[in-house]
N, C-alpha and C. Protein backbone atom coordinates (compact mmCIF):
# COMPACT_ATOMS: atom_id res chain seq x y z
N UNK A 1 -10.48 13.46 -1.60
CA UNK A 1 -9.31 12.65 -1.88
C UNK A 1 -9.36 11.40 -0.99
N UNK A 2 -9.27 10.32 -1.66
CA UNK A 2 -9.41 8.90 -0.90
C UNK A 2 -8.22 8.75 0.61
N UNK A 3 -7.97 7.68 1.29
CA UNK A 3 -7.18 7.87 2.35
C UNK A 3 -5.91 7.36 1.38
N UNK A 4 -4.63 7.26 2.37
CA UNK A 4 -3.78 6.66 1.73
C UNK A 4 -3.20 5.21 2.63
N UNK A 5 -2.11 4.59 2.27
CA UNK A 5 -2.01 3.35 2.81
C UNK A 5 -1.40 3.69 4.37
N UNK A 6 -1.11 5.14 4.32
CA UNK A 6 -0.25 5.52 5.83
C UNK A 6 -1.41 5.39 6.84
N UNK A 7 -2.77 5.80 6.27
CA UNK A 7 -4.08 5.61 7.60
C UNK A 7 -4.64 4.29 7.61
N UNK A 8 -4.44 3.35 7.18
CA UNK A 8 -4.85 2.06 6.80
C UNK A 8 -4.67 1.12 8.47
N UNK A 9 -5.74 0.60 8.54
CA UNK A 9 -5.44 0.03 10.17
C UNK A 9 -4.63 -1.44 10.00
N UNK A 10 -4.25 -1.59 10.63
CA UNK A 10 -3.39 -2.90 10.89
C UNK A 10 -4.14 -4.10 11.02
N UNK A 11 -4.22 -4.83 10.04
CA UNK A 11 -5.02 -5.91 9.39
C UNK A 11 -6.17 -6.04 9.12
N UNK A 12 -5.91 -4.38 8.19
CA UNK A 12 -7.43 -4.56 7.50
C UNK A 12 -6.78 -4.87 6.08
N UNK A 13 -8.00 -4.98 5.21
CA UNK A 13 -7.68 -5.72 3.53
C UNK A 13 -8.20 -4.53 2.43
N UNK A 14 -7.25 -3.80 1.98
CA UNK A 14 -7.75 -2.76 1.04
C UNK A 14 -6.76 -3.01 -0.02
N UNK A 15 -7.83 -2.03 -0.81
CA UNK A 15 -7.87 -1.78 -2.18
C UNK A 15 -6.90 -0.89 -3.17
N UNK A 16 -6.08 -1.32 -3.74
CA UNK A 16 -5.43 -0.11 -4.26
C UNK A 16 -6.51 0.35 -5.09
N UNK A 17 -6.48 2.18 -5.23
CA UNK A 17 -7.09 2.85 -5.92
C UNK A 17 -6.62 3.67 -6.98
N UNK A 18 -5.15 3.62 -6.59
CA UNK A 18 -4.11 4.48 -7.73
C UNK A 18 -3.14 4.35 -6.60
N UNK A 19 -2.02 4.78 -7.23
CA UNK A 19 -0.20 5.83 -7.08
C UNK A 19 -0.73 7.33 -7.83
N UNK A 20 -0.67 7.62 -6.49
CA UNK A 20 -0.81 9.56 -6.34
C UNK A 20 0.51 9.98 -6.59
N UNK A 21 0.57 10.98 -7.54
CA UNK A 21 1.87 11.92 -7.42
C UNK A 21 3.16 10.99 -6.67
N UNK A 22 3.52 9.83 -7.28
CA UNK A 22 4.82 9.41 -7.51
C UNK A 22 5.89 9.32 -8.50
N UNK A 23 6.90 9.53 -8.52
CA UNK A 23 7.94 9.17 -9.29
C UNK A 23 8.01 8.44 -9.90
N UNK A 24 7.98 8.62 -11.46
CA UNK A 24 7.73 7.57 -12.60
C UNK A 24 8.55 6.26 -11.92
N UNK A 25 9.83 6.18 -11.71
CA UNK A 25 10.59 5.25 -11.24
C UNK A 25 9.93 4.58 -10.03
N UNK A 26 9.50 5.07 -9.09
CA UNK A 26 8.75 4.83 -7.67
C UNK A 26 7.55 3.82 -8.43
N UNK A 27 6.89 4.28 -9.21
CA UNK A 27 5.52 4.35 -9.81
C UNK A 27 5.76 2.34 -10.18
N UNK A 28 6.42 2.88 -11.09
CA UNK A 28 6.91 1.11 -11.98
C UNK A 28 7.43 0.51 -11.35
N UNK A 29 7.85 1.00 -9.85
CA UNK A 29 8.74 -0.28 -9.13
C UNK A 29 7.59 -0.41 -8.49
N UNK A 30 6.72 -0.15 -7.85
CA UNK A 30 5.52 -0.17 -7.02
C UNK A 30 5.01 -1.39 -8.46
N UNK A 31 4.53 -1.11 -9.55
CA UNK A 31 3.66 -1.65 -10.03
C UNK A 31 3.91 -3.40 -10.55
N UNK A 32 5.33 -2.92 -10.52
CA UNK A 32 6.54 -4.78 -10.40
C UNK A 32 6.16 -5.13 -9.31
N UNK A 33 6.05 -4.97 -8.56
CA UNK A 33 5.53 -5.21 -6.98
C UNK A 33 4.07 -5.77 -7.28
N UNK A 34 3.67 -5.32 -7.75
CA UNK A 34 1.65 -6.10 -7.65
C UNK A 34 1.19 -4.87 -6.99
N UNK A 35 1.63 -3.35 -6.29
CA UNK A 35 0.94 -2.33 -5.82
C UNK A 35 0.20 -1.58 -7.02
N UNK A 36 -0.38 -1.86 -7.86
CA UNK A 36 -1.02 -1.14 -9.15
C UNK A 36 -2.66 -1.00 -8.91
N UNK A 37 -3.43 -0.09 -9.28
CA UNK A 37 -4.72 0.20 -9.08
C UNK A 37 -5.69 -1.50 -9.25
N UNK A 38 -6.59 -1.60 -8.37
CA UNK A 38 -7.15 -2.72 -8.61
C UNK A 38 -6.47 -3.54 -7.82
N UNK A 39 -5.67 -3.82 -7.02
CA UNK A 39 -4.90 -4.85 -5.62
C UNK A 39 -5.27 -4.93 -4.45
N UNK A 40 -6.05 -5.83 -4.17
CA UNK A 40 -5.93 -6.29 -2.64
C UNK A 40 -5.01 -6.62 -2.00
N UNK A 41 -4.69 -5.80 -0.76
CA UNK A 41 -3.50 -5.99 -0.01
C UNK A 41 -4.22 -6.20 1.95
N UNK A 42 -3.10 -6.79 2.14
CA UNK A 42 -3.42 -6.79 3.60
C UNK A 42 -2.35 -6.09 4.26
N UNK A 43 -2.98 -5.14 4.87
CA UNK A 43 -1.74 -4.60 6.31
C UNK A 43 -1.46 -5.35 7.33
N UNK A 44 -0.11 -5.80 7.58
CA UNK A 44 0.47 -6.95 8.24
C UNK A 44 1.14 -6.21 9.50
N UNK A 45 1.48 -5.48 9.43
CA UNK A 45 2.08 -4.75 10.62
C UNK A 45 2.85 -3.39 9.90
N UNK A 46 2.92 -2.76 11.51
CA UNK A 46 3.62 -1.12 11.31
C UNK A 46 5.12 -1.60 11.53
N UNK A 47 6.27 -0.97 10.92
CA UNK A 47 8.07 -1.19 11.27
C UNK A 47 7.93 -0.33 11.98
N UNK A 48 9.25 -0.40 12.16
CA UNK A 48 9.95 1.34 13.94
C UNK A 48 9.45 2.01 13.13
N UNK A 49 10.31 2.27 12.03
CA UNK A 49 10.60 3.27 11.14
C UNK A 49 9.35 4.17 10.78
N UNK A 50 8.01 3.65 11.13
CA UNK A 50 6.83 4.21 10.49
C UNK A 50 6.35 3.34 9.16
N UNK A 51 6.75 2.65 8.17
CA UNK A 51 6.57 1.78 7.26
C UNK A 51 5.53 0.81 7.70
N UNK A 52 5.15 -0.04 6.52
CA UNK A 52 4.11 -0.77 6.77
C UNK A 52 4.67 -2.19 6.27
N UNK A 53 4.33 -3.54 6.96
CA UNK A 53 4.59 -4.93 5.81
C UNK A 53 3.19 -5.33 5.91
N UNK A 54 2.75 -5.23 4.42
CA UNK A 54 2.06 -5.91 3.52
C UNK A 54 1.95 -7.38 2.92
N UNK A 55 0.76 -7.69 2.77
CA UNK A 55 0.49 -8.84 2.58
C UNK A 55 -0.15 -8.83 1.02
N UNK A 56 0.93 -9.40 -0.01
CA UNK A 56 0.07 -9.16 -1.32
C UNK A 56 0.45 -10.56 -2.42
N UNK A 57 -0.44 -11.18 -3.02
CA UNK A 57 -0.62 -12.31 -3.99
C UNK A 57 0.75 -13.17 -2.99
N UNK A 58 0.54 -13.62 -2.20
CA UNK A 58 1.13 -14.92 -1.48
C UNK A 58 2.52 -14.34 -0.58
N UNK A 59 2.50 -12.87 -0.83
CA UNK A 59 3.80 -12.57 -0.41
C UNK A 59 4.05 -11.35 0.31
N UNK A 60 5.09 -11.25 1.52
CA UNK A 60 5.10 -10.10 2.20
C UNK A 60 6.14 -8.81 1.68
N UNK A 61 5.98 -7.89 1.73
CA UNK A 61 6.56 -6.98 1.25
C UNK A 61 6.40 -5.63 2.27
N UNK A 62 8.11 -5.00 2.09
CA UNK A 62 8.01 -4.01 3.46
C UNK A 62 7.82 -3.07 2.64
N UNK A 63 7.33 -1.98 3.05
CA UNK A 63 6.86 -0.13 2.61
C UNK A 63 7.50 0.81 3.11
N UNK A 64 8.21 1.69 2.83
CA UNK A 64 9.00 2.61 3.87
C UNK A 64 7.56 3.85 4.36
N UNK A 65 7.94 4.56 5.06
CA UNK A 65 7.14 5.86 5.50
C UNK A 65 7.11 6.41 4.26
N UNK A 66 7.79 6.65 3.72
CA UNK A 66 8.11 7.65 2.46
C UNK A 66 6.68 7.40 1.51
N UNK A 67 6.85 5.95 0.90
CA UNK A 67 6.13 5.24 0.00
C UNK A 67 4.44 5.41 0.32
N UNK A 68 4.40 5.56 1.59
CA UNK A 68 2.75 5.10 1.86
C UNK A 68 1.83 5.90 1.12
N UNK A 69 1.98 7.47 1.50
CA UNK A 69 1.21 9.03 1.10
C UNK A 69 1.12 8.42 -0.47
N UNK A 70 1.61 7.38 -1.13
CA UNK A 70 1.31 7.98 -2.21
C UNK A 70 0.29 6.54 -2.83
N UNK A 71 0.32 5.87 -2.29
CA UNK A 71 -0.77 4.78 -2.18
C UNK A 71 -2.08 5.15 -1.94
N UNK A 72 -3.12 5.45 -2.97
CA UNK A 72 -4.79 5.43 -2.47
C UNK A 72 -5.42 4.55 -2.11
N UNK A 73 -6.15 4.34 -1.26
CA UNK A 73 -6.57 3.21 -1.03
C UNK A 73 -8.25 3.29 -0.60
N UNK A 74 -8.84 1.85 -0.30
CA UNK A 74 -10.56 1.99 -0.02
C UNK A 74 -10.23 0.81 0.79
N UNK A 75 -10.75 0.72 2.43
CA UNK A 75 -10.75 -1.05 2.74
C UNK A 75 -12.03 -1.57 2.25
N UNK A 76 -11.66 -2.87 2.07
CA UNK A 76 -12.72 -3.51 2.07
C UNK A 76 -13.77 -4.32 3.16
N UNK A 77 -14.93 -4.17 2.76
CA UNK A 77 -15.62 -4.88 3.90
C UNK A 77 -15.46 -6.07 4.17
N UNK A 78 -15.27 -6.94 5.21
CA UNK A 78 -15.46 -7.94 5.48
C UNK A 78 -16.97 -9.14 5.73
């Protein structure tokens, strides 16, 4: 099973690979978002909370803890 976006290091540039076992609703709001299989994202920093802000098509976007586990991901090489 690939990692998910919760092990992802802090400003590296990965890959979405899928939405694992999310909530149809979770799923389509993620995918309104630009988080859909095939996305390069950048990890911008960790919140208190455990969450992540992301860096995706020109724009930042926060992640709760909840959300991450279900993000697959691959980084990419630089």
């Amino acid at each position: 099973m690939p990692p998910t976006l919760a092990r992802a290091s802090i400003g590296a540039t990965v890959q979405v690979l899928g939405v694992r076992g999310a909530p149809g609703p979770l799923r389509r709001r993620l995918a309104e978002l630009g988080l859909r299989e095939g996305a390069s994202i950048q990890v911008v920093q960790r919140t208190a909370g455990g969450g992540r802000i992301v860096g995706i098509a020109g724009t930042r976007l926060a992640l709760g803890a909840e959300v991450l586990d279900f993000l697959a991901v691959s980084e990419v090489s630089s």
